[in-house]
PDB file of N, CA and C in Angstrom:
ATOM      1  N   UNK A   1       0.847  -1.183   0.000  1.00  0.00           N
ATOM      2  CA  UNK A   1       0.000   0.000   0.000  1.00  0.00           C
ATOM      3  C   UNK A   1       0.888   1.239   0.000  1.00  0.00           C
ATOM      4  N   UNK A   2       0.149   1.970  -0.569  1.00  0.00           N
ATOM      5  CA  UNK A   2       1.186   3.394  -0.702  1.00  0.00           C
ATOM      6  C   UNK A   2       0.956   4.340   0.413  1.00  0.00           C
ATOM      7  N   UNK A   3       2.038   4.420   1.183  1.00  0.00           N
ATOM      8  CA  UNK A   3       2.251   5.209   2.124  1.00  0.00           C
ATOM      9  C   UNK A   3       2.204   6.960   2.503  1.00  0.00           C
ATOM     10  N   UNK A   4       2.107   7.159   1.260  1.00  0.00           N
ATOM     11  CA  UNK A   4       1.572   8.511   1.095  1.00  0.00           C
ATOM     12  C   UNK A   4      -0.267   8.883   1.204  1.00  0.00           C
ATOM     13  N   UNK A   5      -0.640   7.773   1.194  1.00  0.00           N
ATOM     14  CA  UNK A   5      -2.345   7.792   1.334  1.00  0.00           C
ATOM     15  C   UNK A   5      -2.804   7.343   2.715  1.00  0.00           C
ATOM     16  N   UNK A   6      -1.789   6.785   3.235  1.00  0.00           N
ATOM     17  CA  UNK A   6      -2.167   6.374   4.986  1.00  0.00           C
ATOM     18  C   UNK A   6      -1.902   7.740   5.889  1.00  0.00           C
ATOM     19  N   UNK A   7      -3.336   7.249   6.799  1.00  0.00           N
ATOM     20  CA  UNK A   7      -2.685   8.265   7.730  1.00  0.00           C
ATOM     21  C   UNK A   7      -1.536   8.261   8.235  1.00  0.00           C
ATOM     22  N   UNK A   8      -0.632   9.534   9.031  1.00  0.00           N
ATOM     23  CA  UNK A   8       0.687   9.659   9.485  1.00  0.00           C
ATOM     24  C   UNK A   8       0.541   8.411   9.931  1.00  0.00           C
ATOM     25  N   UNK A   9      -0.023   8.027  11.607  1.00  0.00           N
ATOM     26  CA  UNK A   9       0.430   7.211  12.285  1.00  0.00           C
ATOM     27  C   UNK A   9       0.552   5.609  11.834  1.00  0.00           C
ATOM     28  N   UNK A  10      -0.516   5.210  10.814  1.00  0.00           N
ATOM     29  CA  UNK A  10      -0.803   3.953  10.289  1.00  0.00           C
ATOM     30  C   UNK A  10       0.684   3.995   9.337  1.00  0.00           C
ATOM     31  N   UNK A  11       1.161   5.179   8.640  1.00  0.00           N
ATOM     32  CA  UNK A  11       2.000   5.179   7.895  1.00  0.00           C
ATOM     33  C   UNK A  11       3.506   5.184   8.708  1.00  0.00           C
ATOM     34  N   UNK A  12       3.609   5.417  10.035  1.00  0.00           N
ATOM     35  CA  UNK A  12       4.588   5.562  10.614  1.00  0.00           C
ATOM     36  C   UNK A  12       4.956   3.694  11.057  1.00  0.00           C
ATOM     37  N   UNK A  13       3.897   3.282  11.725  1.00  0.00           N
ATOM     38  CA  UNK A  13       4.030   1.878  12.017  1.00  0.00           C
ATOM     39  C   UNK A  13       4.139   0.827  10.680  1.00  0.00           C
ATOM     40  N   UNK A  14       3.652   1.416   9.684  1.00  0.00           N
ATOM     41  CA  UNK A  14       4.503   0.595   8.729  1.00  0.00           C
ATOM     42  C   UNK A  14       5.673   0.709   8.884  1.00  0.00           C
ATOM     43  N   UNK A  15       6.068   1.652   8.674  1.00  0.00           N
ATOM     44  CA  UNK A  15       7.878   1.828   8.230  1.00  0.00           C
ATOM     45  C   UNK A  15       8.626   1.143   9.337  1.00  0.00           C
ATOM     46  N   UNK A  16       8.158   1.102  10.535  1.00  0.00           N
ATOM     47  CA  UNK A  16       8.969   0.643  11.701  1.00  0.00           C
ATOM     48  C   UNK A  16       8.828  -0.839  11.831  1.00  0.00           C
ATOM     49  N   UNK A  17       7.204  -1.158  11.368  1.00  0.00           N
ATOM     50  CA  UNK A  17       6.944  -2.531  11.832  1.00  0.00           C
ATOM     51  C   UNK A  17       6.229  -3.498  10.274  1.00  0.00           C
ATOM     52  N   UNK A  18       7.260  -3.208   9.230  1.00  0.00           N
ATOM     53  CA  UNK A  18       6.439  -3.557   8.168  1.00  0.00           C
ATOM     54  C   UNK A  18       5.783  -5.173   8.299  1.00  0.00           C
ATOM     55  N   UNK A  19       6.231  -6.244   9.023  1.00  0.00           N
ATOM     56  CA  UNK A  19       5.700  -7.441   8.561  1.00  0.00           C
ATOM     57  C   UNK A  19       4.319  -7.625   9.608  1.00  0.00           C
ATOM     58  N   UNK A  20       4.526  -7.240  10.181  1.00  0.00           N
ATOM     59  CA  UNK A  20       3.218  -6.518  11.357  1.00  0.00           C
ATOM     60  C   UNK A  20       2.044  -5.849  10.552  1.00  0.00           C
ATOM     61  N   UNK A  21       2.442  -4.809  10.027  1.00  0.00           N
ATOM     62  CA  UNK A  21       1.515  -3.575   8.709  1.00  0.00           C
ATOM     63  C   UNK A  21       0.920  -4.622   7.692  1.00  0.00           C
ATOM     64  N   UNK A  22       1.663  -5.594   7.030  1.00  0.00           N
ATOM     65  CA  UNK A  22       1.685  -6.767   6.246  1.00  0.00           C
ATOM     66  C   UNK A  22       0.692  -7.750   6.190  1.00  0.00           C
ATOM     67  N   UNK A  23       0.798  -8.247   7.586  1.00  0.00           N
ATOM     68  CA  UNK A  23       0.019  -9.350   8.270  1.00  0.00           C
ATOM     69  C   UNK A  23      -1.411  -8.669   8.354  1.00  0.00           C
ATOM     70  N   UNK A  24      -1.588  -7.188   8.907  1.00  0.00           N
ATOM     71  CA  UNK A  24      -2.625  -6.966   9.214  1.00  0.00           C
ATOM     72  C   UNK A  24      -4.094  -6.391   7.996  1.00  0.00           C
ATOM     73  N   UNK A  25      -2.491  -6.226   6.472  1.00  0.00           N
ATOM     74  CA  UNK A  25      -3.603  -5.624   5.733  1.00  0.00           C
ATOM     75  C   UNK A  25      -3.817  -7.330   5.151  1.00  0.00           C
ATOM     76  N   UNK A  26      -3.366  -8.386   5.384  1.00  0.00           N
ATOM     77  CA  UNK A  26      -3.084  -9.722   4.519  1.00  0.00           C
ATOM     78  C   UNK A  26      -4.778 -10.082   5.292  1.00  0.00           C
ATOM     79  N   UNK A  27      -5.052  -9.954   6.801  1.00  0.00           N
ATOM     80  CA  UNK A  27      -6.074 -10.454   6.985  1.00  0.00           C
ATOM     81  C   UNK A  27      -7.403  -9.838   6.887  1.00  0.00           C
ATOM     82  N   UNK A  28      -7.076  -8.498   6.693  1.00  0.00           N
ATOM     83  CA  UNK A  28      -8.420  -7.877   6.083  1.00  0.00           C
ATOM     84  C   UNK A  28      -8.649  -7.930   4.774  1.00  0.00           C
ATOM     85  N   UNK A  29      -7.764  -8.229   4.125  1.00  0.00           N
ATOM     86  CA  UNK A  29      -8.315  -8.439   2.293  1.00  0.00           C
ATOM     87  C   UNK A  29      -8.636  -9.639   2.720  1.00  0.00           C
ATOM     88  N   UNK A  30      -8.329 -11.060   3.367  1.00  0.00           N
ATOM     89  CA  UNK A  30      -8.969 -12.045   3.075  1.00  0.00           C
ATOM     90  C   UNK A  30     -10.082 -12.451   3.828  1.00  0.00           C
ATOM     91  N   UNK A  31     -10.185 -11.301   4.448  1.00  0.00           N
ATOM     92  CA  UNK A  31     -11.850 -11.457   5.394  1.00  0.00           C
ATOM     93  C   UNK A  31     -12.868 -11.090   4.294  1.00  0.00           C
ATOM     94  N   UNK A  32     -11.979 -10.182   3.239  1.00  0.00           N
ATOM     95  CA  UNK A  32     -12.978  -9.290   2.337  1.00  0.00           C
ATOM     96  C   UNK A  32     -13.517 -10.578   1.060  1.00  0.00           C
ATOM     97  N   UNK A  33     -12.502 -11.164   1.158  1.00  0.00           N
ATOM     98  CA  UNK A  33     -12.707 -12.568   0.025  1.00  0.00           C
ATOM     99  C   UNK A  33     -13.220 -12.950   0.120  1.00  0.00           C
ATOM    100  N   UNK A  34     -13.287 -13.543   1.116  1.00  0.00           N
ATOM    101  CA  UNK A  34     -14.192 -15.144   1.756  1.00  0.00           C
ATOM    102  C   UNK A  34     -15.372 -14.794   1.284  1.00  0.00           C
ATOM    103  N   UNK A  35     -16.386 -13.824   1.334  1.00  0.00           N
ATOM    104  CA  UNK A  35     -17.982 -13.401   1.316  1.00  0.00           C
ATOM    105  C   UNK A  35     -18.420 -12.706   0.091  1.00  0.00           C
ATOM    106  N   UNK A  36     -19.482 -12.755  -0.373  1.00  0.00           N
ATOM    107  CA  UNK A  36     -20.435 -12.507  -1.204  1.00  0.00           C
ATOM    108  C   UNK A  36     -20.213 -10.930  -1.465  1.00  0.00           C
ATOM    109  N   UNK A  37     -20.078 -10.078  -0.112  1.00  0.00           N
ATOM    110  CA  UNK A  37     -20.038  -8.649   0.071  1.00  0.00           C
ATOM    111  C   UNK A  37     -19.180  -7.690  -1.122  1.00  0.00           C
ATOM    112  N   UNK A  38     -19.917  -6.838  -1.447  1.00  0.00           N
ATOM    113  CA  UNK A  38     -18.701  -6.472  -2.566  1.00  0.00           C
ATOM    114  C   UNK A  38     -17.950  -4.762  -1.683  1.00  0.00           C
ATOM    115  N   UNK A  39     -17.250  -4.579  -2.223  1.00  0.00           N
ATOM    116  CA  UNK A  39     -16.339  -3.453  -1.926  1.00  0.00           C
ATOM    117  C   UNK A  39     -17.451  -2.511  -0.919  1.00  0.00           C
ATOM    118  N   UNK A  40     -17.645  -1.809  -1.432  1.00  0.00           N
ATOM    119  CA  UNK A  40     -18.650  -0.400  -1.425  1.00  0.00           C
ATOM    120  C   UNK A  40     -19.635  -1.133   0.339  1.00  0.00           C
ATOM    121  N   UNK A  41     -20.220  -2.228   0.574  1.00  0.00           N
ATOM    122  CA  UNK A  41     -20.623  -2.489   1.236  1.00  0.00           C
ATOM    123  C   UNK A  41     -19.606  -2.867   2.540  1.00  0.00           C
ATOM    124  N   UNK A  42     -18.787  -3.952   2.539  1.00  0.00           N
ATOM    125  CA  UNK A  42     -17.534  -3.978   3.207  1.00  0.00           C
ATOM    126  C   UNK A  42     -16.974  -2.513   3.866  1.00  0.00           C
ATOM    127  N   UNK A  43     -17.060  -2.137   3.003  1.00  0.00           N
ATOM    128  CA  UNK A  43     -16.585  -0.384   3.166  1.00  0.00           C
ATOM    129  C   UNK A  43     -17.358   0.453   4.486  1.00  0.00           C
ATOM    130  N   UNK A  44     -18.911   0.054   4.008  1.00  0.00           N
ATOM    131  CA  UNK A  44     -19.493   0.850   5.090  1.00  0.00           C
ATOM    132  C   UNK A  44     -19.986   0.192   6.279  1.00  0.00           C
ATOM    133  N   UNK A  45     -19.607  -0.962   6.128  1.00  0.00           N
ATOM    134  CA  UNK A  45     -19.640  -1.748   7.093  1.00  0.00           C
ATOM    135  C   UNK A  45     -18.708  -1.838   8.217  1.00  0.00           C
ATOM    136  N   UNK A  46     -17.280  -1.649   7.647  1.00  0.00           N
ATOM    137  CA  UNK A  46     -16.385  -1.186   8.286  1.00  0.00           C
ATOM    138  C   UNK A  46     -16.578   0.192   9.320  1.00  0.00           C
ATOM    139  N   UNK A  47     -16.967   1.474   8.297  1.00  0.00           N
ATOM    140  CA  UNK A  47     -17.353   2.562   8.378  1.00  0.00           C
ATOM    141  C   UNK A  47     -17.773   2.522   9.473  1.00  0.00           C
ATOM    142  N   UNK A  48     -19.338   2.141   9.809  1.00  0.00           N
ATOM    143  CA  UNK A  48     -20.226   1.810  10.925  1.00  0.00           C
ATOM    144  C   UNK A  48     -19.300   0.649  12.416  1.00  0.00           C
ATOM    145  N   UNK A  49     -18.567   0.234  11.768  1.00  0.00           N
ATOM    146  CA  UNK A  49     -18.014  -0.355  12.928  1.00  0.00           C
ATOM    147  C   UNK A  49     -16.833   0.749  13.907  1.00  0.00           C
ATOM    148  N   UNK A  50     -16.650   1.274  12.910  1.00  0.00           N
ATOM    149  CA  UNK A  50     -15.341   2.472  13.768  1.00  0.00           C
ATOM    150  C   UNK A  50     -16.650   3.545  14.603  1.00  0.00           C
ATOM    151  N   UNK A  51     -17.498   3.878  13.537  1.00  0.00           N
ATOM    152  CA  UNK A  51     -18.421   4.730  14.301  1.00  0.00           C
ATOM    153  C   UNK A  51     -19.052   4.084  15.969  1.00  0.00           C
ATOM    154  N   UNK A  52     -18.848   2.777  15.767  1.00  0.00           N
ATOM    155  CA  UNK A  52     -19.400   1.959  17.072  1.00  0.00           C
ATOM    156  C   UNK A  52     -18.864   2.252  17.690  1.00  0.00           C
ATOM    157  N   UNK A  53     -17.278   2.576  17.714  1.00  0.00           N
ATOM    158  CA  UNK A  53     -16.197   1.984  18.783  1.00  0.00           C
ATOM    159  C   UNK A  53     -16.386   3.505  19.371  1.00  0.00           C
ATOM    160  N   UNK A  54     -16.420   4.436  18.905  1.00  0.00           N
ATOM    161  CA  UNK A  54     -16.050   5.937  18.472  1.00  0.00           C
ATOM    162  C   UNK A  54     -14.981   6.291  18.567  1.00  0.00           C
ATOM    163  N   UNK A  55     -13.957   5.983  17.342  1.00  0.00           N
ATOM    164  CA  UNK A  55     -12.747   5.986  16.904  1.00  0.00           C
ATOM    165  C   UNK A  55     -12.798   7.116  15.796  1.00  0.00           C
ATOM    166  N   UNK A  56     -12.513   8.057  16.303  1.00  0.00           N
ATOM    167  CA  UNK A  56     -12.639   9.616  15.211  1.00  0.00           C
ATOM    168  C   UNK A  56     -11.707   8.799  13.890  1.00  0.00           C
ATOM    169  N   UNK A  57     -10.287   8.455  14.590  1.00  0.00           N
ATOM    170  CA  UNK A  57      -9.343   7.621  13.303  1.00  0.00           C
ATOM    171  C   UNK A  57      -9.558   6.916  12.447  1.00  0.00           C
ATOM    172  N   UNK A  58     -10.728   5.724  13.018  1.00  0.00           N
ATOM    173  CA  UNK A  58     -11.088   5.329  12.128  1.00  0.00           C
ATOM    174  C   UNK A  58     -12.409   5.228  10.979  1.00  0.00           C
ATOM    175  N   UNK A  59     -12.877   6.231  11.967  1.00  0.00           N
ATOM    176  CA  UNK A  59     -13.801   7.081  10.886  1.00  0.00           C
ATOM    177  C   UNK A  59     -13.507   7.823   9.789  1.00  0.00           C
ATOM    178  N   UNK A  60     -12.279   8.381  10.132  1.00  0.00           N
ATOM    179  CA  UNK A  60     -11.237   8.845   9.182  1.00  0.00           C
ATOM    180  C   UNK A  60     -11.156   7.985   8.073  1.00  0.00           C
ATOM    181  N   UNK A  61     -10.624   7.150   8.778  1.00  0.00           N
ATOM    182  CA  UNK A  61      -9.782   5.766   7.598  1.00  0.00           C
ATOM    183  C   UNK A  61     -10.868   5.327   6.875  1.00  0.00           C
ATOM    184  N   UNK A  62     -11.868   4.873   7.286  1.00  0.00           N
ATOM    185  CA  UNK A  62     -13.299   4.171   6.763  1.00  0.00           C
ATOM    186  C   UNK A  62     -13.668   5.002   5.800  1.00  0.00           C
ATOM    187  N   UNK A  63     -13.366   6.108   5.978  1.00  0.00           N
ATOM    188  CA  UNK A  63     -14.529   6.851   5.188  1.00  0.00           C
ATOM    189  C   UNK A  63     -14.048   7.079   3.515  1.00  0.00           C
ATOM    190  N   UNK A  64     -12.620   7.658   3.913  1.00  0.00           N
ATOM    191  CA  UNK A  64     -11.626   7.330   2.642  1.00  0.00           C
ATOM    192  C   UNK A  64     -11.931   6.140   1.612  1.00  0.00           C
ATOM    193  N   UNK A  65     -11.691   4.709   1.885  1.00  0.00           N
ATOM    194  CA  UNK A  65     -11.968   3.846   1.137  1.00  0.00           C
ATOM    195  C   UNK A  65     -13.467   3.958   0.374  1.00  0.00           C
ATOM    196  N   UNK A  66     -14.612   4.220   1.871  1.00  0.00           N
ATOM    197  CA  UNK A  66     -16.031   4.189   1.656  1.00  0.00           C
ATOM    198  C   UNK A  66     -16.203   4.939   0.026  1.00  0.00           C
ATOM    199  N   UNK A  67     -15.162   5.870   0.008  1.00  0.00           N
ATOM    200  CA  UNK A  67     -15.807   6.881  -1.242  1.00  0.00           C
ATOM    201  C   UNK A  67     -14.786   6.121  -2.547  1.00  0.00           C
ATOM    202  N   UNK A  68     -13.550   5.385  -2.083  1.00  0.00           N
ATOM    203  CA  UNK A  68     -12.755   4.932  -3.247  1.00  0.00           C
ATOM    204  C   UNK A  68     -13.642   4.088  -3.726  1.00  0.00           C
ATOM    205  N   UNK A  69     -14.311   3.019  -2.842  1.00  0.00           N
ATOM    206  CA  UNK A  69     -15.221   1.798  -3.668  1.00  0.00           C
ATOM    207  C   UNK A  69     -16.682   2.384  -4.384  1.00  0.00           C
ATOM    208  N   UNK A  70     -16.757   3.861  -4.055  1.00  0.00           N
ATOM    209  CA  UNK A  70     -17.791   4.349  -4.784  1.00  0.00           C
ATOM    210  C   UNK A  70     -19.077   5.048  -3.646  1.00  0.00           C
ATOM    211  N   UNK A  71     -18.742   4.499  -2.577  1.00  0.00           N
ATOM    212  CA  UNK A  71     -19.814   5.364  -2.024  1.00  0.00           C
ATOM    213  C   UNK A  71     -20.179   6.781  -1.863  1.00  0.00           C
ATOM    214  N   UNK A  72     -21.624   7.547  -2.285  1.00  0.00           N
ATOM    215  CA  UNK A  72     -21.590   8.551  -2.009  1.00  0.00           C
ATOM    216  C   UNK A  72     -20.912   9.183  -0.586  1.00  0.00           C
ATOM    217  N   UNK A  73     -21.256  10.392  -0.844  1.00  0.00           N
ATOM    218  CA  UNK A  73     -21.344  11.339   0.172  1.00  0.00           C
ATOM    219  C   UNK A  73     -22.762  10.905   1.402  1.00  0.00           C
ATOM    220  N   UNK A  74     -23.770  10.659   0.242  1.00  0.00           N
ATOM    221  CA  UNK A  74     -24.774  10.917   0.888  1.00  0.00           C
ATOM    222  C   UNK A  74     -25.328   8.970   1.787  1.00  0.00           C
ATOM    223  N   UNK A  75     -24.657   8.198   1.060  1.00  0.00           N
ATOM    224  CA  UNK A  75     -24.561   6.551   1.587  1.00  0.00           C
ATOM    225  C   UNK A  75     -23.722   7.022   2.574  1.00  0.00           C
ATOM    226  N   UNK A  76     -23.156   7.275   2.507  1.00  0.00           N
ATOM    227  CA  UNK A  76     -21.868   7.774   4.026  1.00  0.00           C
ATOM    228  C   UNK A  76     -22.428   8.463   4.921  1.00  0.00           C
ATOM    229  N   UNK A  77     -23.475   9.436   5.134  1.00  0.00           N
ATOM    230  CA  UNK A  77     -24.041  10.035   6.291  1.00  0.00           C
ATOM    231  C   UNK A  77     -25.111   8.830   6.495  1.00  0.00           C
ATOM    232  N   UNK A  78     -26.063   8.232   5.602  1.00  0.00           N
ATOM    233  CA  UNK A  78     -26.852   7.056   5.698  1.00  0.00           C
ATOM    234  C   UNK A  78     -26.680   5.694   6.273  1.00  0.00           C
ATOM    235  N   UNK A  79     -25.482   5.327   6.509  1.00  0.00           N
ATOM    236  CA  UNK A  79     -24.709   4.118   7.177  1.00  0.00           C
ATOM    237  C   UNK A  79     -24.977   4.420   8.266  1.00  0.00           C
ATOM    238  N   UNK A  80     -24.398   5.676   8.399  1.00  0.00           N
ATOM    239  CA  UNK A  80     -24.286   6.117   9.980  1.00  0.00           C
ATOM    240  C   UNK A  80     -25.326   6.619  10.520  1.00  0.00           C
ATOM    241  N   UNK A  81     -26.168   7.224   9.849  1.00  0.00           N
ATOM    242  CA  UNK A  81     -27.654   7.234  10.481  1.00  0.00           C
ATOM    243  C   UNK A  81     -28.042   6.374  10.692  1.00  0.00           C
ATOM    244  N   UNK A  82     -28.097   4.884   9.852  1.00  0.00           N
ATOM    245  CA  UNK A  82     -28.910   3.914  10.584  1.00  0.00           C
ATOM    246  C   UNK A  82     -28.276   3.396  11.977  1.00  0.00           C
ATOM    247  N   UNK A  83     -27.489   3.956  12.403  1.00  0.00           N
ATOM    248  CA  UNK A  83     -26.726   3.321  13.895  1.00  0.00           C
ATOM    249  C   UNK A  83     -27.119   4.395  14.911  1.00  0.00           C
ATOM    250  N   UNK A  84     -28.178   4.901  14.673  1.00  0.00           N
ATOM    251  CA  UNK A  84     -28.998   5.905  15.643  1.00  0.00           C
ATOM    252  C   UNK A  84     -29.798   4.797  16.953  1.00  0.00           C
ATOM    253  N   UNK A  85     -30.153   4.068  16.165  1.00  0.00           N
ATOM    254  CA  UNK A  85     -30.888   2.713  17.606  1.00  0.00           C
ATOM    255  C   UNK A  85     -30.292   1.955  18.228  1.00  0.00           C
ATOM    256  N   UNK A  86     -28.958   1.932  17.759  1.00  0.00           N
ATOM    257  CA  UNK A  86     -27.496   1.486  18.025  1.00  0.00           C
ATOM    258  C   UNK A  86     -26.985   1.907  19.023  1.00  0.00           C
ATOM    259  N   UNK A  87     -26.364   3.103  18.416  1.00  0.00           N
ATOM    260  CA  UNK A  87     -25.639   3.503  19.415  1.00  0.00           C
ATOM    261  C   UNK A  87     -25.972   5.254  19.693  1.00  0.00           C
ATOM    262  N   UNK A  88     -26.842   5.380  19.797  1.00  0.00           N
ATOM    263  CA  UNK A  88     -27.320   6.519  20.165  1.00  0.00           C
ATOM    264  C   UNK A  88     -26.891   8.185  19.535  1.00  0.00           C
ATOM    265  N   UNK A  89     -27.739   8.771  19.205  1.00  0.00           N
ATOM    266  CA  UNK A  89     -28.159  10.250  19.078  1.00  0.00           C
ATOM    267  C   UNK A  89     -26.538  10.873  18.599  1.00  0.00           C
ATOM    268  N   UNK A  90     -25.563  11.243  20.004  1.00  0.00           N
ATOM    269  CA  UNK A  90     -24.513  11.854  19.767  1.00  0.00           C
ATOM    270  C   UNK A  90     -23.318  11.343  19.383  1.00  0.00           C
ATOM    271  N   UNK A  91     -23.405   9.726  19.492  1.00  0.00           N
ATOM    272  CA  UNK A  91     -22.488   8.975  18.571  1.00  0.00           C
ATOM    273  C   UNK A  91     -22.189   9.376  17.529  1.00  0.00           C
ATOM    274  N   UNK A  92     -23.924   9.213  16.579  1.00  0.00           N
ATOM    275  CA  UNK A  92     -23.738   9.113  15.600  1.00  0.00           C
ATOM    276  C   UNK A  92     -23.780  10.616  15.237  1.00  0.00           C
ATOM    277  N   UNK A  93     -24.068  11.379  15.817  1.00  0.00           N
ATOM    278  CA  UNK A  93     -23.315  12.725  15.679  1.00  0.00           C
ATOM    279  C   UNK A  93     -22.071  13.388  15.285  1.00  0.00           C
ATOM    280  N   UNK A  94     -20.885  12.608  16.312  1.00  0.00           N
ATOM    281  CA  UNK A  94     -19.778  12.667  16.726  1.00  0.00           C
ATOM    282  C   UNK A  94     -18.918  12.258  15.101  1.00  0.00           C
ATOM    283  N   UNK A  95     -19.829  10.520  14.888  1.00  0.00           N
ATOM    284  CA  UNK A  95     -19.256  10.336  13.744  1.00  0.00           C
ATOM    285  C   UNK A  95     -19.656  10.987  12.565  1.00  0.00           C
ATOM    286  N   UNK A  96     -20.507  11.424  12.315  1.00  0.00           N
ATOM    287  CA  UNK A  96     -20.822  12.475  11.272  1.00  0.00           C
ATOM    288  C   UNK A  96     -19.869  13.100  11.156  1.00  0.00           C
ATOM    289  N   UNK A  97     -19.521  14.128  11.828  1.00  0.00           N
ATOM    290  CA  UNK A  97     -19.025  15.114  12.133  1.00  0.00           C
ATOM    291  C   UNK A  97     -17.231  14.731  11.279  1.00  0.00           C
ATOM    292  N   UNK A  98     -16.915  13.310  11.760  1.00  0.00           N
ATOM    293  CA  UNK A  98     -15.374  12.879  12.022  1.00  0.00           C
ATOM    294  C   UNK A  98     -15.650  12.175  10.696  1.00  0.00           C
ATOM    295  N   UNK A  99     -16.565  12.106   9.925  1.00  0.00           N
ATOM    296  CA  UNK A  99     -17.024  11.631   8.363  1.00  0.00           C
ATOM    297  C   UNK A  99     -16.681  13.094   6.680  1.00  0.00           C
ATOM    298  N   UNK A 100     -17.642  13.716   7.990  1.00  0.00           N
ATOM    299  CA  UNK A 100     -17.593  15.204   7.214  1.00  0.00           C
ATOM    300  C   UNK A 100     -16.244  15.782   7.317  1.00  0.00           C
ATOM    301  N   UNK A 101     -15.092  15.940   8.273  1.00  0.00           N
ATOM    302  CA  UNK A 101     -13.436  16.145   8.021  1.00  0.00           C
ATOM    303  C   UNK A 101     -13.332  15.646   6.885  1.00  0.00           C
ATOM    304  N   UNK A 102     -14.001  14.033   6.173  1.00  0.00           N
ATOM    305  CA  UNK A 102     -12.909  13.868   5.004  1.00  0.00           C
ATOM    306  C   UNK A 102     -13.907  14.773   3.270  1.00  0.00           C
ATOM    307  N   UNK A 103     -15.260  14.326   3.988  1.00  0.00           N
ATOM    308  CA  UNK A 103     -16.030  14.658   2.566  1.00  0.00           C
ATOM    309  C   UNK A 103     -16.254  16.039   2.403  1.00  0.00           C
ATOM    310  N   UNK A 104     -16.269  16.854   3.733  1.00  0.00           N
ATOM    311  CA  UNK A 104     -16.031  18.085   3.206  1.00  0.00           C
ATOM    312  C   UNK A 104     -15.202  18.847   4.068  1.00  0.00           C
ATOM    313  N   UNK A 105     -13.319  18.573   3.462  1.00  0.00           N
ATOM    314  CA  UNK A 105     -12.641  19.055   4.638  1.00  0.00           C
ATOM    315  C   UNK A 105     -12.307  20.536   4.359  1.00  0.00           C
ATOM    316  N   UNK A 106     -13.203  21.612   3.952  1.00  0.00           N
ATOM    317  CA  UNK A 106     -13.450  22.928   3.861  1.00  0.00           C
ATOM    318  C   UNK A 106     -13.366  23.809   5.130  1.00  0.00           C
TER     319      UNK A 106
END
């Protein structure tokens, strides 16, 4: 993966710990294999899982791909709206918010 598209820190622990960085992108492409799921879904599935944890970072990270495999703007606030019964009101606020840094970092 090209290291100029990772965030600093994801991009820093490569360089220090590449077979580590390696291993970890080796088991998320083949989680992505195994299943029916295509890109774009995987994507926001992911998406919604960082929003769970409330990991601003990896809302960050999620959201990036979310739009490489094609997802709108507007599937990207919609993921995360449906995790309103989930995980409540200002979560999914929070992640909006840490969604909107990448789609509209104005």
């Amino acid at each position: 993966m090209d290291n100029r598209k990772l965030p600093g820190r994801y991009a820093s622990l490569s360089e220090q710990y590449p077979e580590f960085a390696q291993a970890v992108e080796a088991m998320g492409s083949t989680a992505k294999e195994l299943g029916p799921l295509g890109e774009k879904t995987a994507q926001l599935i992911q998406l919604a899982a960082a929003a769970s944890i409330r990991s601003e970072g990896a809302v960050h990270s999620h959201t990036r791909p979310a739009l490489a495999a094609g997802a709108s703007p507007a599937e990207i606030h919609h993921a995360l709206l449906l995790l309103v019964s989930t995980i409540g009101f200002p979560s999914v606020m929070a992640a909006l918010s840490w969604a909107d840094d990448i789609l509209d970092p104005s």
